[in-house]
Protein backbone atom coordinates (compact mmCIF):
# COMPACT_ATOMS: atom_id res chain seq x y z
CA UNK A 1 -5.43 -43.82 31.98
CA UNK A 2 -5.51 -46.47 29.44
CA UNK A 3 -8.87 -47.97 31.07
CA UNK A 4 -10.72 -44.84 30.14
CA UNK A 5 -10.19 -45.02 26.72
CA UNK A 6 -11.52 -48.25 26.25
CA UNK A 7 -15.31 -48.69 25.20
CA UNK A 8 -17.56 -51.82 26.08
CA UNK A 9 -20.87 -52.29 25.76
CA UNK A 10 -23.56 -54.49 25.72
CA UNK A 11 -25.76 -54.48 21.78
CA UNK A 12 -29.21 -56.38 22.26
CA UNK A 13 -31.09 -57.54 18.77
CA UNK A 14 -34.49 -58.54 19.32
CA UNK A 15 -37.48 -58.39 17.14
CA UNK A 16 -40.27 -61.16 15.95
CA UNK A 17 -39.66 -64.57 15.22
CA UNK A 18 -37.98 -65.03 11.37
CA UNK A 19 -37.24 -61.61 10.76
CA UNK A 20 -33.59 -61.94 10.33
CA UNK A 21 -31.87 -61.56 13.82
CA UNK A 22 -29.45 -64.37 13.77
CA UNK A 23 -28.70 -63.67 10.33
CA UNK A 24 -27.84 -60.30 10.97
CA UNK A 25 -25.82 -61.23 14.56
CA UNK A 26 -23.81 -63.36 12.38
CA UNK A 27 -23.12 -60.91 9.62
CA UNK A 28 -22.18 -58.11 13.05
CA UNK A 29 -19.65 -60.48 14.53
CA UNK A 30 -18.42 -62.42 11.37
CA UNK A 31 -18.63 -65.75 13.29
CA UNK A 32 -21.43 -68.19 12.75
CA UNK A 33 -22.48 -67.72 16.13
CA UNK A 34 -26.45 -68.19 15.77
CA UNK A 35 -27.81 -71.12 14.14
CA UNK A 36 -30.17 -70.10 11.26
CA UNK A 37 -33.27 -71.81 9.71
CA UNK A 38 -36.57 -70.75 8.18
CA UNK A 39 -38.33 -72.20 11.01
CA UNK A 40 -39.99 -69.76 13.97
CA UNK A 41 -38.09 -70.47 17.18
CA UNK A 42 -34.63 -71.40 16.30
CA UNK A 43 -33.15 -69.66 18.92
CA UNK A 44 -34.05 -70.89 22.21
CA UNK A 45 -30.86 -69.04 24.58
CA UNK A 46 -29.76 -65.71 24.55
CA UNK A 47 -26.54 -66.08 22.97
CA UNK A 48 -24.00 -63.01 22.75
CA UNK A 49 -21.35 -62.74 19.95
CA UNK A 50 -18.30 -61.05 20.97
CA UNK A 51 -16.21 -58.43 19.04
CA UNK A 52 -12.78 -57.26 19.98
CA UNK A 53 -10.24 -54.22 18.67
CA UNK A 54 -7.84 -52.97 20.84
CA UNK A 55 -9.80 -50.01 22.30
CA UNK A 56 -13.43 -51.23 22.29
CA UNK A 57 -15.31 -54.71 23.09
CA UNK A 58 -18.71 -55.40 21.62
CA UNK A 59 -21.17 -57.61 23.04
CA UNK A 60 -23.65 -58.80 20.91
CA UNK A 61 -27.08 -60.53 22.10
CA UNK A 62 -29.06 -62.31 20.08
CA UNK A 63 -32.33 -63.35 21.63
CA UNK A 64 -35.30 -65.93 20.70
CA UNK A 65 -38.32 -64.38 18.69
CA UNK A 66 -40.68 -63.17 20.39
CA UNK A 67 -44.13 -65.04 21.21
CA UNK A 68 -46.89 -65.49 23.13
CA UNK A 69 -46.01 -68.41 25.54
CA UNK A 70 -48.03 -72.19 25.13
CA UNK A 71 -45.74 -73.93 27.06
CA UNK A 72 -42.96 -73.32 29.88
CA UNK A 73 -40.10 -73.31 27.51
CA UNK A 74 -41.75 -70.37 25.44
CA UNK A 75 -41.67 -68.85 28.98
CA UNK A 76 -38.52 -69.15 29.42
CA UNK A 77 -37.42 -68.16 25.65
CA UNK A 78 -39.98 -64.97 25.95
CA UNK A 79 -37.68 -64.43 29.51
CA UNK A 80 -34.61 -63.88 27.44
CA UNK A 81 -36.13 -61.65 25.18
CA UNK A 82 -37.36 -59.40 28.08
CA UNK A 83 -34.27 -59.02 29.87
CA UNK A 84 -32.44 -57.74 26.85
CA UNK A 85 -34.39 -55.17 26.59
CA UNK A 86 -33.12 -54.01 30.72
CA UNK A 87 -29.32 -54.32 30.00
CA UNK A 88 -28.47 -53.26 26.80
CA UNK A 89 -26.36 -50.29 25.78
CA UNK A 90 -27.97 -50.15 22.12
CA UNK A 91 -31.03 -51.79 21.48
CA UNK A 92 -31.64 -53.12 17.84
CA UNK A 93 -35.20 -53.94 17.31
CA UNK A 94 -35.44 -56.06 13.68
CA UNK A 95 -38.27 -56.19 11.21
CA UNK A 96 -38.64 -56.65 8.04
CA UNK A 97 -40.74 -55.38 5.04
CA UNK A 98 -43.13 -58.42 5.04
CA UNK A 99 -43.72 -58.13 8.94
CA UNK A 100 -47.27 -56.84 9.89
CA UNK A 101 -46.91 -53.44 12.35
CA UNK A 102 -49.46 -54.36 14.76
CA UNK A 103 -47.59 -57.68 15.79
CA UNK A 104 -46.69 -58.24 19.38
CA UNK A 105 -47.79 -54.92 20.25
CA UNK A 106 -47.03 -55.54 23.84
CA UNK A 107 -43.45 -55.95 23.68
CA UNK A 108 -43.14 -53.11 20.94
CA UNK A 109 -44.80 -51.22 24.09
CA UNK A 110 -41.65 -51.76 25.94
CA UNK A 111 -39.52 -50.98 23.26
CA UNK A 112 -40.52 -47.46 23.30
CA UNK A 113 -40.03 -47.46 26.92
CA UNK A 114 -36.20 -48.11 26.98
CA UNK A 115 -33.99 -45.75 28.03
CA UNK A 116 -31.02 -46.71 25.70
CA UNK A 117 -30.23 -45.76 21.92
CA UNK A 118 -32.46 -47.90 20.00
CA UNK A 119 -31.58 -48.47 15.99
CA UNK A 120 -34.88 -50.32 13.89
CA UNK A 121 -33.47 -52.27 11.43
CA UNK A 122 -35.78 -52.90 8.47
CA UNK A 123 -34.48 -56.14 6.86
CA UNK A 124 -35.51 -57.88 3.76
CA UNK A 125 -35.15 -54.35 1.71
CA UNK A 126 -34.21 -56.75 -1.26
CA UNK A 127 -37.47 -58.02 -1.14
CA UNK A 128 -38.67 -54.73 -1.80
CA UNK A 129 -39.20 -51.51 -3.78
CA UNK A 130 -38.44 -47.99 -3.09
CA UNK A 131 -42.04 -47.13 -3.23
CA UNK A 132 -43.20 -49.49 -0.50
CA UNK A 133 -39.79 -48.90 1.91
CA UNK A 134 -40.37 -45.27 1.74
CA UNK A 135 -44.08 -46.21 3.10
CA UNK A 136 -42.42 -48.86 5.74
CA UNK A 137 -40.11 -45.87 6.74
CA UNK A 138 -42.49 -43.47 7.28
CA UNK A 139 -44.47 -46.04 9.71
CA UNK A 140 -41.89 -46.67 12.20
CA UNK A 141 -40.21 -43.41 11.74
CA UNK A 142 -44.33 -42.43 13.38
CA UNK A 143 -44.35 -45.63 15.61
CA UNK A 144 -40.89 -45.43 17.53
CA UNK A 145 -40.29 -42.14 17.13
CA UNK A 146 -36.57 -41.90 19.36
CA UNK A 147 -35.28 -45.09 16.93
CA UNK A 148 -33.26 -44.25 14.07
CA UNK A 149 -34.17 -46.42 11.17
CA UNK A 150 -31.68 -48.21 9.14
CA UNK A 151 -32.89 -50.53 6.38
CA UNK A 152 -30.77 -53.23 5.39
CA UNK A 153 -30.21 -56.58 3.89
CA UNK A 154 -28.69 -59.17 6.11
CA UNK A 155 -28.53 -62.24 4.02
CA UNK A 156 -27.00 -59.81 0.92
CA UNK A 157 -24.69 -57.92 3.22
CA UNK A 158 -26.24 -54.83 1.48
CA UNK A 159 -25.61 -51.44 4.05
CA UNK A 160 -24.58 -53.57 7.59
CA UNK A 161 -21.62 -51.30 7.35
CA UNK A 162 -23.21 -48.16 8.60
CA UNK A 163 -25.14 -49.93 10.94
CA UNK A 164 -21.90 -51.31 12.12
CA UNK A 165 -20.05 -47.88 12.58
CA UNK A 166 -23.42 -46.43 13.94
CA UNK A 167 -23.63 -48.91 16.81
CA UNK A 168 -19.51 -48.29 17.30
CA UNK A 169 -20.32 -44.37 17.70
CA UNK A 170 -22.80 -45.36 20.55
CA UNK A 171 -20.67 -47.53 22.85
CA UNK A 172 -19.88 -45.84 26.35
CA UNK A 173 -16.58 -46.10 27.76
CA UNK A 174 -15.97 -49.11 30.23
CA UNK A 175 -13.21 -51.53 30.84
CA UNK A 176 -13.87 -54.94 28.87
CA UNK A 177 -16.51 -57.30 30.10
CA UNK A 178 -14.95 -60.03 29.04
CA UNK A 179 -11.16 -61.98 28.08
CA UNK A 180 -10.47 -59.90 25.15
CA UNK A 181 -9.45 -62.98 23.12
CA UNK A 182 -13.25 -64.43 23.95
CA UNK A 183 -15.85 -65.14 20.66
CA UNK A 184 -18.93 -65.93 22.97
CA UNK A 185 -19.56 -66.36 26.62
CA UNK A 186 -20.87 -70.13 25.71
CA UNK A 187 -18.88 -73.17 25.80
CA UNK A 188 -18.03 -75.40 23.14
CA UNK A 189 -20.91 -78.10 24.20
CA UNK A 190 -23.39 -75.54 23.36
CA UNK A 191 -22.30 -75.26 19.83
CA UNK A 192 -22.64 -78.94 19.24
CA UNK A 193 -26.33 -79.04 20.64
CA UNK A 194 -27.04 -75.93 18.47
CA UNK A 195 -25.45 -77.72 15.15
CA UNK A 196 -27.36 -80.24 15.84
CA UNK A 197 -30.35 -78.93 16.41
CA UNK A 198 -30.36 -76.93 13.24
CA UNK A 199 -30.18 -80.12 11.13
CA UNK A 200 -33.24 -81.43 13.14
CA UNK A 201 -34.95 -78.26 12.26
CA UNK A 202 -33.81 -78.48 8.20
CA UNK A 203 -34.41 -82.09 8.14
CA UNK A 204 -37.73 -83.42 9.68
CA UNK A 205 -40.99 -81.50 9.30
CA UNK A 206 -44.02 -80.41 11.23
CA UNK A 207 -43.72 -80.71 15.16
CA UNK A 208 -40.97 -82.56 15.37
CA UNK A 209 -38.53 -80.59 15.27
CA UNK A 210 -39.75 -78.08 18.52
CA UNK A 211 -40.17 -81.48 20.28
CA UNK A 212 -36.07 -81.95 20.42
CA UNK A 213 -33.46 -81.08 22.74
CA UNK A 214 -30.20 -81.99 22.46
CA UNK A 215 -27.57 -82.69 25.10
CA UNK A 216 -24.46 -83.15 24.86
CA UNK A 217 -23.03 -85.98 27.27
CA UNK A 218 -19.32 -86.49 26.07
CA UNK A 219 -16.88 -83.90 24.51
CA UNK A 220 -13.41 -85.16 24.58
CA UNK A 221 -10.95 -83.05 22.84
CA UNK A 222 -7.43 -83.60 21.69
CA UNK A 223 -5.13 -81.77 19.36
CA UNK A 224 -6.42 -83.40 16.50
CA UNK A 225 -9.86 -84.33 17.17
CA UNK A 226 -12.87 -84.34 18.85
CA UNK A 227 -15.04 -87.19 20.12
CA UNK A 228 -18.38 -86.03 20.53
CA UNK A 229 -21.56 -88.15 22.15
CA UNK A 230 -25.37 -86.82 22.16
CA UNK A 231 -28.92 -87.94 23.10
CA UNK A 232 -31.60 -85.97 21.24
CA UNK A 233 -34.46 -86.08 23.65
CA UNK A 234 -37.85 -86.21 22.21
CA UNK A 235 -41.19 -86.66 23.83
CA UNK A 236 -42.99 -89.55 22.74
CA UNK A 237 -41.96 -92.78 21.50
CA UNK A 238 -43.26 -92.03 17.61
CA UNK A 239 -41.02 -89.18 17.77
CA UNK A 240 -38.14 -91.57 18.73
CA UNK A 241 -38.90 -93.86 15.50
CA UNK A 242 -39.51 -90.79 13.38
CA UNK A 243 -35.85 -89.28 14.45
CA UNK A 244 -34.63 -92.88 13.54
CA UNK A 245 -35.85 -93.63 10.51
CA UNK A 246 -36.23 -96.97 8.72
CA UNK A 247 -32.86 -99.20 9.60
CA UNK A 248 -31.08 -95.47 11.27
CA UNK A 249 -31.10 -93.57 8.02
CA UNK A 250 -32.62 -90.63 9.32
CA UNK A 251 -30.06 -90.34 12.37
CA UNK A 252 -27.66 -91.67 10.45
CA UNK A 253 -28.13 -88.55 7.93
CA UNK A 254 -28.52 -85.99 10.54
CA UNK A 255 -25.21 -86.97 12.01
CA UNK A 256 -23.71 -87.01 8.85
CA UNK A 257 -24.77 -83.27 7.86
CA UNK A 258 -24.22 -82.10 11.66
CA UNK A 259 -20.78 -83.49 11.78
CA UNK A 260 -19.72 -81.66 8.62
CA UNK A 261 -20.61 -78.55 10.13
CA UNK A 262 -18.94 -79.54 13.51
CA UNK A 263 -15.84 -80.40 11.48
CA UNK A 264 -15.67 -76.69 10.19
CA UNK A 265 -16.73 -74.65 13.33
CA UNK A 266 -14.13 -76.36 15.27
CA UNK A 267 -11.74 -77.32 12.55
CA UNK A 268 -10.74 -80.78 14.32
CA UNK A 269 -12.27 -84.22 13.16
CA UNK A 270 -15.45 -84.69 14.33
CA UNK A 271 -16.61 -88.36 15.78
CA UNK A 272 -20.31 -87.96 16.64
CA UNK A 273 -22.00 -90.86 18.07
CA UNK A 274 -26.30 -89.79 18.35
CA UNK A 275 -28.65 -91.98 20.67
CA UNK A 276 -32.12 -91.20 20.97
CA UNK A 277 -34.21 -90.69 24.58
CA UNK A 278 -37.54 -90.00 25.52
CA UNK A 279 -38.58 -87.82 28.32
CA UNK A 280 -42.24 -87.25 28.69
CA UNK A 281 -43.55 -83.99 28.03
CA UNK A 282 -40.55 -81.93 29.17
CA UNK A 283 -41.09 -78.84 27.78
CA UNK A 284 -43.37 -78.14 30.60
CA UNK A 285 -41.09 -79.82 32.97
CA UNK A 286 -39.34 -77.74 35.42
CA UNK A 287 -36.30 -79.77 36.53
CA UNK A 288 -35.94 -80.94 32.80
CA UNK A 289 -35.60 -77.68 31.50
CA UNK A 290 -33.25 -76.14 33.98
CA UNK A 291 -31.05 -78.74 33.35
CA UNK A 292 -30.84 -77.91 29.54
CA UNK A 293 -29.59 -74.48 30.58
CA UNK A 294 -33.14 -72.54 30.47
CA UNK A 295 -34.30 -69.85 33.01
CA UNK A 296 -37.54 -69.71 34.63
CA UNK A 297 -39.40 -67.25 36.58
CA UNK A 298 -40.26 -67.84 39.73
């Protein structure tokens, strides 16, 4: 009897590249789940955030921006995207009052094709007047016509709460989906290559950054500590010096900044050793990129 009280369900955010969805994943689950930069394609994975109470689990998704696919791991990313929108429960599609309507019409297409509860968060709404929301409002209220609208501010905090209790109201009953004591369905490895990664992002400019993967090749974890080694791969060998830096000081720096961060997600003393590899061109490299964890079609 207990089992049909309980509700679980399964909350998808997608939406454009840089219009907030990480932010606002983080803000849902109070856990720093999603890494968050200015830069377009920060999230690479689907990554869900989990929420427990006693009598309902939440699973949130957050899912890389969508774009129009130059290379096999935009494929992949833009895969991630697309499936979120077959599985989900509630369906949270994100914009924001700077975003033009008419982008990525095609996937907004398929957005007014699902079959779920779909909520459109406006974001940004600090970055705005009442005037021009009003305007914004009245667009998507004609565009998706079965969402409900809810503008917000992420970053300020500023009305999550009802979107909170509206996405509560919609879960279905189910047993859990997962250990109710579980935060995320990734392991700890893949919060070290994200943390990581975001620093690459902050620190270095132009290309480099979308060049990088980061793997993780030793975790070894006591009660105290952590000792943690990684190879940031990169594609060419200018990119290695670049990540380098005269004498190490860029590397050194990045390690310095990611290890701070590690320090706090995982509470333990971080020892991060960082070693830098190239491998040719693998963002269009099949057997590369299954091996850092992405899908591909067939």
């Amino acid at each position: 009897m207990e089992e049909t009280k309980h509700r679980s369900g399964f909350v998808n955010i997608v939406g454009n590249p840089n219009v907030g969805k990480s932010t606002l994943m983080n803000v849902l689950v109070g856990e720093r789940i999603s890494i968050i930069t200015s830069k377009a394609q920060t999230t690479r994975h689907r990554i869900l955030g989990i929420v427990n109470t006693p009598d309902m689990q939440i699973v949130y998704s957050d899912t890389p921006g969508v774009l129009q696919p130059n290379y096999k791991l935009q494929q992949s990313m833009l895969g991630f995207s697309e499936s979120a929108l077959g599985d989900a429960d509630v369906l949270v599609y994100v914009t924001d009052i700077v975003e033009k309507f008419d982008k990525n019409e095609k996937f907004l297409e398929r957005v007014k094709k699902a079959t779920c509860p779909v909520i459109l968060v406006i974001n940004k709404i600090d970055l705005s007047n009442q005037q021009d929301l009003e305007a914004i409002v009245e667009h998507w209220h004609n565009e998706l016509p079965q969402a409900e609208i809810i503008p917000l501010s992420a970053t300020n905090r500023f009305t999550v709460e009802p979107l909170k209790k509206r996405i509560e109201s919609l879960i279905p009953p189910s047993p859990p989906y997962f250990d109710k004591d579980a935060l995320t369905d990734r392991p700890a490895r893949f919060f070290v290559t994200e943390i990581i990664r975001e620093k690459i992002l902050l620190y270095y400019q132009k290309e480099i950054p979308y060049s990088v993967e980061v793997i993780v090749e030793e975790f070894k974890e006591d009660d105290h500590k952590i000792h943690i080694r990684a190879l940031v791969i990169v594609e060419r060998e200018s990119q290695k010096g670049i990540i380098i830096g005269h004498k190490g000081a860029a590397l050194k720096k990045v390690g310095s900044m990611a290890r701070q961060d590690l320090e706090r997600f995982f509470e333990k003393k971080i020892f991060l050793e960082m070693y830098v590899k190239v491998e040719k061109d693998w963002r269009n490299r099949d057997n590369l990129l299954k091996s850092y964890g992405y899908q591909l079609g067939d």
